[in-house]
Protein backbone atom coordinates (compact mmCIF):
# COMPACT_ATOMS: atom_id res chain seq x y z
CA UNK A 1 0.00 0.00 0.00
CA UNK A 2 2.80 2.02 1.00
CA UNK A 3 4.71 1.76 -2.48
CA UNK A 4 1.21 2.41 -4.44
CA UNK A 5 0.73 5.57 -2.29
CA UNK A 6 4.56 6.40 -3.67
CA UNK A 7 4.58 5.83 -6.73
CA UNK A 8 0.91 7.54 -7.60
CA UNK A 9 2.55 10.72 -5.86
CA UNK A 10 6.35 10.78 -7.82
CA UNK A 11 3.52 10.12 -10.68
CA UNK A 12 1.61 13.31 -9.85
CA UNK A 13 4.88 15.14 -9.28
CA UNK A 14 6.27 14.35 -12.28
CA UNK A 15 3.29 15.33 -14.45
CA UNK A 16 3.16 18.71 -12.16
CA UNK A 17 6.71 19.48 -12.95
CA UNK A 18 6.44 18.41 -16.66
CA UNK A 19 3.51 21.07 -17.18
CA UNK A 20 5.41 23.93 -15.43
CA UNK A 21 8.30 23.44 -17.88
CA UNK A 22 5.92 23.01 -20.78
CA UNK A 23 4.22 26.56 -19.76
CA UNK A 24 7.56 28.44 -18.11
CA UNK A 25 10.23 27.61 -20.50
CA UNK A 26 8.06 26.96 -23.63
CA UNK A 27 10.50 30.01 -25.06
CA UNK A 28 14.01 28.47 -24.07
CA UNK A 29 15.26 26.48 -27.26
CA UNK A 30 17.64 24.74 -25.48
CA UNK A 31 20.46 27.32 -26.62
CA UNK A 32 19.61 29.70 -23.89
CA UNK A 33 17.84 31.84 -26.65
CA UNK A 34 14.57 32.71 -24.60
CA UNK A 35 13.74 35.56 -27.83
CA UNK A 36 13.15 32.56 -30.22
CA UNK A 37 9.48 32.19 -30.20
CA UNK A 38 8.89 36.25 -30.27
CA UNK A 39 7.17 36.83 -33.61
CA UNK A 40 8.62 39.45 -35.34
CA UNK A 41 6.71 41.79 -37.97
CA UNK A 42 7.88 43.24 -40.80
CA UNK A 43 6.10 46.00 -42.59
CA UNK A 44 5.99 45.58 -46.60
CA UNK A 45 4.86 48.57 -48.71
CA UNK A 46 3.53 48.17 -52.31
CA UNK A 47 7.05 49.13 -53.94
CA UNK A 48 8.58 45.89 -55.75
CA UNK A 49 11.80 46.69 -54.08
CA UNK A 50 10.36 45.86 -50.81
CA UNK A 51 10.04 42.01 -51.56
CA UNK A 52 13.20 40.68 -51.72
CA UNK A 53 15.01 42.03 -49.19
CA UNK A 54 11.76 41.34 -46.83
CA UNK A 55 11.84 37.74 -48.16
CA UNK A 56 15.20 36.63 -47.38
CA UNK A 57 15.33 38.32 -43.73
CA UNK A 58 12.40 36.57 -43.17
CA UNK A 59 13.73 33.09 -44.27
CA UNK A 60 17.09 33.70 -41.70
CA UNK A 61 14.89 34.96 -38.67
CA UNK A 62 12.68 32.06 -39.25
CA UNK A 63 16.00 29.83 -39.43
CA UNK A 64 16.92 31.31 -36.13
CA UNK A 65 13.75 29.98 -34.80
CA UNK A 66 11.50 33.60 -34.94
CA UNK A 67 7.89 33.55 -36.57
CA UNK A 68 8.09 36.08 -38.79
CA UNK A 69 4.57 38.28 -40.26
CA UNK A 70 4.43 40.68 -42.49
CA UNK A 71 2.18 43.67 -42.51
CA UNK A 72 1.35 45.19 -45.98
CA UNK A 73 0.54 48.95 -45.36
CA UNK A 74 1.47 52.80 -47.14
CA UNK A 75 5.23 54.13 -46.18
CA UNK A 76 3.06 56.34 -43.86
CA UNK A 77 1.10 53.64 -41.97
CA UNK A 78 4.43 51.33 -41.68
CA UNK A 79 5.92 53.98 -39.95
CA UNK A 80 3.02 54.70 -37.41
CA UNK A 81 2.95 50.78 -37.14
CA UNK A 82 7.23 50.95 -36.19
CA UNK A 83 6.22 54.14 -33.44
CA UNK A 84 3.56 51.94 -31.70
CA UNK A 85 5.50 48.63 -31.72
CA UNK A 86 3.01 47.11 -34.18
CA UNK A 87 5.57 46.31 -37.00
CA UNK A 88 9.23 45.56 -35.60
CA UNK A 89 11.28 45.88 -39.18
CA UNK A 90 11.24 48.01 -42.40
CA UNK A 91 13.53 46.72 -44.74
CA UNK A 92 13.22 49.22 -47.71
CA UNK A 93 13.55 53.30 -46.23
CA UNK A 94 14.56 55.68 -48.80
CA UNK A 95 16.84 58.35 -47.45
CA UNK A 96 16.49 61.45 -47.57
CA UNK A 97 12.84 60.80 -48.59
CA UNK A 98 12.06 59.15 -45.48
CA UNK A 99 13.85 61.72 -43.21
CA UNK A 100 10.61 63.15 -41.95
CA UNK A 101 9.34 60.01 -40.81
CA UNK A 102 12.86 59.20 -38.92
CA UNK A 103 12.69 62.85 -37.52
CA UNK A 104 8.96 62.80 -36.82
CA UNK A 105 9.01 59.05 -34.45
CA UNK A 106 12.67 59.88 -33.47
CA UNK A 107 11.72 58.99 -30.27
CA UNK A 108 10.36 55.45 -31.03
CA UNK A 109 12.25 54.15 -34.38
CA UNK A 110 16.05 53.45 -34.91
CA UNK A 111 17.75 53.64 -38.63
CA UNK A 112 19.02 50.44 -37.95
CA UNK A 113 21.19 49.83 -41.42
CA UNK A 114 22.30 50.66 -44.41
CA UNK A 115 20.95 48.26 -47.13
CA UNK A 116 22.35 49.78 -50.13
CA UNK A 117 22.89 53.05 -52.79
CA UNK A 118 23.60 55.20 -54.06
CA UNK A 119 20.23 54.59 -55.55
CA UNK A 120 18.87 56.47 -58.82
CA UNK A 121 15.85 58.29 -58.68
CA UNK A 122 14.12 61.20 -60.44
CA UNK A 123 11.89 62.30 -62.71
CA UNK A 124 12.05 59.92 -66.17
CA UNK A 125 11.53 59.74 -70.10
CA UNK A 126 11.77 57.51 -72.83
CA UNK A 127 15.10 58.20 -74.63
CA UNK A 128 13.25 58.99 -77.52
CA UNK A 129 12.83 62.12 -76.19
CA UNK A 130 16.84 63.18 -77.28
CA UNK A 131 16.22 67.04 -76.39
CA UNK A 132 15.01 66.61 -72.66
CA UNK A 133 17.68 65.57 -70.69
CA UNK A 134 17.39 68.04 -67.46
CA UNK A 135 14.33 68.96 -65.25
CA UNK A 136 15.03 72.58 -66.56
CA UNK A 137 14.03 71.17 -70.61
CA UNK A 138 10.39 71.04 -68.76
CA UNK A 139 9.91 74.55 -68.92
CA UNK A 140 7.48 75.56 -71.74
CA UNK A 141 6.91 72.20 -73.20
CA UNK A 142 4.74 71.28 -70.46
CA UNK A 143 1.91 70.97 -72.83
CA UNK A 144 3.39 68.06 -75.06
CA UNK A 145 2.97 66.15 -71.90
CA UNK A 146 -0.51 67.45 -71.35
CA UNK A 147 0.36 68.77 -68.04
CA UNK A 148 0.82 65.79 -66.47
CA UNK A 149 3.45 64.01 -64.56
CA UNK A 150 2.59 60.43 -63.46
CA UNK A 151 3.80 59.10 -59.52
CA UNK A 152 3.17 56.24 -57.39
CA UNK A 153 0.95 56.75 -54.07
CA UNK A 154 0.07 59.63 -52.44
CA UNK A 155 0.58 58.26 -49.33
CA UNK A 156 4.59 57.69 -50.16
CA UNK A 157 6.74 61.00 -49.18
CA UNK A 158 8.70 61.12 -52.19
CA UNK A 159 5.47 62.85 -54.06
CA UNK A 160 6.43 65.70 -51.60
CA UNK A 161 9.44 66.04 -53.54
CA UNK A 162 8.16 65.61 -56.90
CA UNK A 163 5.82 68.48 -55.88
CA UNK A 164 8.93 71.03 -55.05
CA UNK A 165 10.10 69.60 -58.14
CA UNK A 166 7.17 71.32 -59.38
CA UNK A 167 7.15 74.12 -57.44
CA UNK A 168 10.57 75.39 -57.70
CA UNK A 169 10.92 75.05 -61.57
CA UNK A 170 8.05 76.64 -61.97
CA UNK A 171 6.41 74.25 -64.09
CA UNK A 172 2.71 73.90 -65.23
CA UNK A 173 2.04 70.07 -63.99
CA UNK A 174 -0.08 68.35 -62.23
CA UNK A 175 0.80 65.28 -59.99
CA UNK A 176 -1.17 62.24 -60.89
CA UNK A 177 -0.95 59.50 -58.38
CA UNK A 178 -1.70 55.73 -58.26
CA UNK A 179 0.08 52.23 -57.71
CA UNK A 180 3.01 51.72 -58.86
CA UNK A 181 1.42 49.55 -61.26
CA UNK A 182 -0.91 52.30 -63.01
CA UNK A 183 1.95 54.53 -63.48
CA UNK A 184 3.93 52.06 -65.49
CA UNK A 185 1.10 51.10 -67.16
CA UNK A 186 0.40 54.40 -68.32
CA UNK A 187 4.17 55.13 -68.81
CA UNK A 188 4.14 52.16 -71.24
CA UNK A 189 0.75 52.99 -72.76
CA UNK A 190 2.50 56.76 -74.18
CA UNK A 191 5.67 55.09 -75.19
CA UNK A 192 3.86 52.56 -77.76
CA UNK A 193 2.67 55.34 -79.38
CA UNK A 194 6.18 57.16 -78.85
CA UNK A 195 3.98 60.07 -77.31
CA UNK A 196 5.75 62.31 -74.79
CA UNK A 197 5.20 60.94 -71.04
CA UNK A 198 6.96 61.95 -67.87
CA UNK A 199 6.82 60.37 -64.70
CA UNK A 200 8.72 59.14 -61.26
CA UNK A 201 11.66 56.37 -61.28
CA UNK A 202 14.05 54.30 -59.22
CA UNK A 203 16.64 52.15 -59.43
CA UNK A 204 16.34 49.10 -58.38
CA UNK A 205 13.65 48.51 -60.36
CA UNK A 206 13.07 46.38 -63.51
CA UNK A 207 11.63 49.28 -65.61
CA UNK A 208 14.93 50.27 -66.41
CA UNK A 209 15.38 46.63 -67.55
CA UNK A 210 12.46 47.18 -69.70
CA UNK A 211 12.00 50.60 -70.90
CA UNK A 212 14.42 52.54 -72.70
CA UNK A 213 14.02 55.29 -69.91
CA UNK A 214 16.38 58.07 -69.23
CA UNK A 215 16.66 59.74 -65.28
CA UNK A 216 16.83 63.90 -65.80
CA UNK A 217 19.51 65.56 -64.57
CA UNK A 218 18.19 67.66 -61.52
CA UNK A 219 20.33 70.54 -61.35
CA UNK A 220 18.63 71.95 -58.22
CA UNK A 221 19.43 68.91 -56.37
CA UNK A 222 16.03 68.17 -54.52
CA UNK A 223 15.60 64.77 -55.05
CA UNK A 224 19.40 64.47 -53.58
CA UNK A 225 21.40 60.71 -53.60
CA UNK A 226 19.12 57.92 -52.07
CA UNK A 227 20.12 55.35 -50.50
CA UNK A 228 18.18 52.31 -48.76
CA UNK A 229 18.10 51.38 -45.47
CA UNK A 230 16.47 49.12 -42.31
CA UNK A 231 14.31 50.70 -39.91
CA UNK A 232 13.75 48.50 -36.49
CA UNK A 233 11.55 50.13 -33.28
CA UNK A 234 13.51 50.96 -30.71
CA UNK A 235 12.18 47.73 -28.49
CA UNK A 236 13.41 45.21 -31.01
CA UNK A 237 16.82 45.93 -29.25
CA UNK A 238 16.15 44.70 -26.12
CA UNK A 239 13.51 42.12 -26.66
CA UNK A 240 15.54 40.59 -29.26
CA UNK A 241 19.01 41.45 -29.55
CA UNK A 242 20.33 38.61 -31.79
CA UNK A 243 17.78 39.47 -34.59
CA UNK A 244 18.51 42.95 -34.07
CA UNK A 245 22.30 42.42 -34.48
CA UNK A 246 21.47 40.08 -37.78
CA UNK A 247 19.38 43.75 -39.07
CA UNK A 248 22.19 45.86 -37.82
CA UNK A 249 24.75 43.89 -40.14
CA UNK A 250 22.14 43.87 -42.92
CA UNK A 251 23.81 44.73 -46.09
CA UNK A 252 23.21 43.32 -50.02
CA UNK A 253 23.98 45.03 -53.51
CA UNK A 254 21.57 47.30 -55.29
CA UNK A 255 22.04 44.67 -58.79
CA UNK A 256 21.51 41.85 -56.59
CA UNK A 257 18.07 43.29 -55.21
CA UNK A 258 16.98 44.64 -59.26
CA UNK A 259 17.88 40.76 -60.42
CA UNK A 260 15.86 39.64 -57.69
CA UNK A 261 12.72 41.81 -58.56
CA UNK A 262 12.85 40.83 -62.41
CA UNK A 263 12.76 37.03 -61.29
CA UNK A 264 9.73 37.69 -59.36
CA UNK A 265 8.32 39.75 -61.64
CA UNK A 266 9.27 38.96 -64.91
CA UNK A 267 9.48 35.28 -64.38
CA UNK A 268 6.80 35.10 -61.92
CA UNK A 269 8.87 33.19 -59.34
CA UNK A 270 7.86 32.66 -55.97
CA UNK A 271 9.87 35.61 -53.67
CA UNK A 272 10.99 32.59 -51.33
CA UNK A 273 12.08 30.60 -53.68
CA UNK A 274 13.91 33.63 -55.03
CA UNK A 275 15.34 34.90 -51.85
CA UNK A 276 16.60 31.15 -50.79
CA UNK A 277 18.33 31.09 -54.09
CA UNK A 278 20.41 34.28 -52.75
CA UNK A 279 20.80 32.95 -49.48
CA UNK A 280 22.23 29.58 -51.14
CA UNK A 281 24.79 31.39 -53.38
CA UNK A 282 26.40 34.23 -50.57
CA UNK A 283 26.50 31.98 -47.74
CA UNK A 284 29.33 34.40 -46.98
CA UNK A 285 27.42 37.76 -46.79
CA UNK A 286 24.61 35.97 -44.93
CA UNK A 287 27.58 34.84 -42.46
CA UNK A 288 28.94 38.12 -41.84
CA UNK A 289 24.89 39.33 -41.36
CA UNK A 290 24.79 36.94 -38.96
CA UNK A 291 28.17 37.59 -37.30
CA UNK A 292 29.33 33.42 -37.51
């Protein structure tokens, strides 16, 4: 009787202690990582040049045992989501474009790292259009274009430049925004016909892949060299300091990133499949990201 009474309570003991180490150290992976079952979020705008870069952070953090979400939002809204701790990472901030948004949640966001530039962006035209070469071969001819000047969303600060742009050459356009999407489309739609058609580009981006497209010279310097870069909240540091050091080593080449985009958009490739591919062929870059 004595030995039944033992062994039912080492039974109940045992199932007592295997249920408080189920529950208490559900986040300890053995490797003394207690961060790796946080989720982490990343924020994804509609700008091609988002994806890959997301995509293969999210395949190393999920390697190093995170569960990685993405959020698909505006610039603006991403960065409201990185000031209240809703999204954790932006991996594709355009600087100096973005500089109100760093100076605005100062208090609450980190530029974490530099992903790459210089990057190549102003206002564009086919090359067929051999006399326009400068924002300043606007003026007067703003008619062949029939006043307009396409751009991507309204919600994206860059159209804040493209309106001093405007504003400080003095010419007679109007900004007309959409997707990134409709402003190719309408790009392309003018340049079958060879008809004059201005609007906003980037590099890296497969439309200079595409289109025979020319950037302006912008002699008043406004758009100014852009570069890309990681944004984390300022909690990421503390509540996960390994994937924070991974993002703070984050670095990959502009041509890398634009062959990335025309697999995924050209070829319609998966963007995991596409990022893995990286991963697979610069085990060494993704070994210095990760400090090993």
């Amino acid at each position: 009787m004595k030995k039944l009474i033992f062994g039912f309570v080492t039974l109940t003991f045992l199932f007592i202690f295997a249920g408080c180490n189920s529950n208490g150290d559900a986040a300890d992976d053995g490797s003394g990582n207690e961060e790796a079952s946080q989720t982490i979020t990343f924020g994804v705008t509609p700008w091609t040049s988002t994806v890959p870069p997301t995509a293969i952070a999210k395949i190393l953090l999920e390697d190093m045992g995170y569960t990685v979400e993405e959020t698909s939002a505006d610039a603006g809204s991403v960065y409201v989501g990185l000031s209240r701790g809703d999204i954790d990472v932006f991996m594709d901030a355009w600087l100096p474009a973005h500089n109100t948004y760093l100076e605005k949640y100062a208090d609450s966001i980190e530029n974490t790292a530099t992903s790459y530039g210089p990057a190549d962006a102003g206002l564009v035209v086919p090359t067929y259009m051999e006399d326009i070469n400068s924002v300043s071969d606007l003026v007067g001819r703003e008619g062949e274009f029939n006043n307009k000047l396409y751009s991507i969303e309204k919600g994206a600060s860059v159209t804040g430049y493209i309106n001093d742009v405007i504003d400080q050459y003095g010419l007679d356009m109007n900004q007309v925004n959409s997707s990134e999407g409709g402003m190719l489309a309408q790009a392309m739609k003018s340049m079958e016909q060879e008809e004059p058609v201005l609007f906003y580009g980037w590099r890296p981006h497969t439309m200079f892949n595409k289109l025979d497209i020319k950037v302006l010279e912008e002699e008043k310097d406004i758009f100014g060299t852009a570069s890309v870069h990681v944004i984390t909240n300022n909690e990421l540091k503390e509540t996960a300091p390994d994937a924070y050091e991974f993002l703070s080593n984050w670095s990959i080449p502009i041509d890398d990133v634009e062959a990335m985009i025309g697999k995924i958009e050209d070829e319609g490739q998966e963007p995991s499949a596409v990022a893995q591919e990286w991963i697979d062929n610069n085990q060494e870059k993704v070994d210095a990201m990760l400090a090993e």
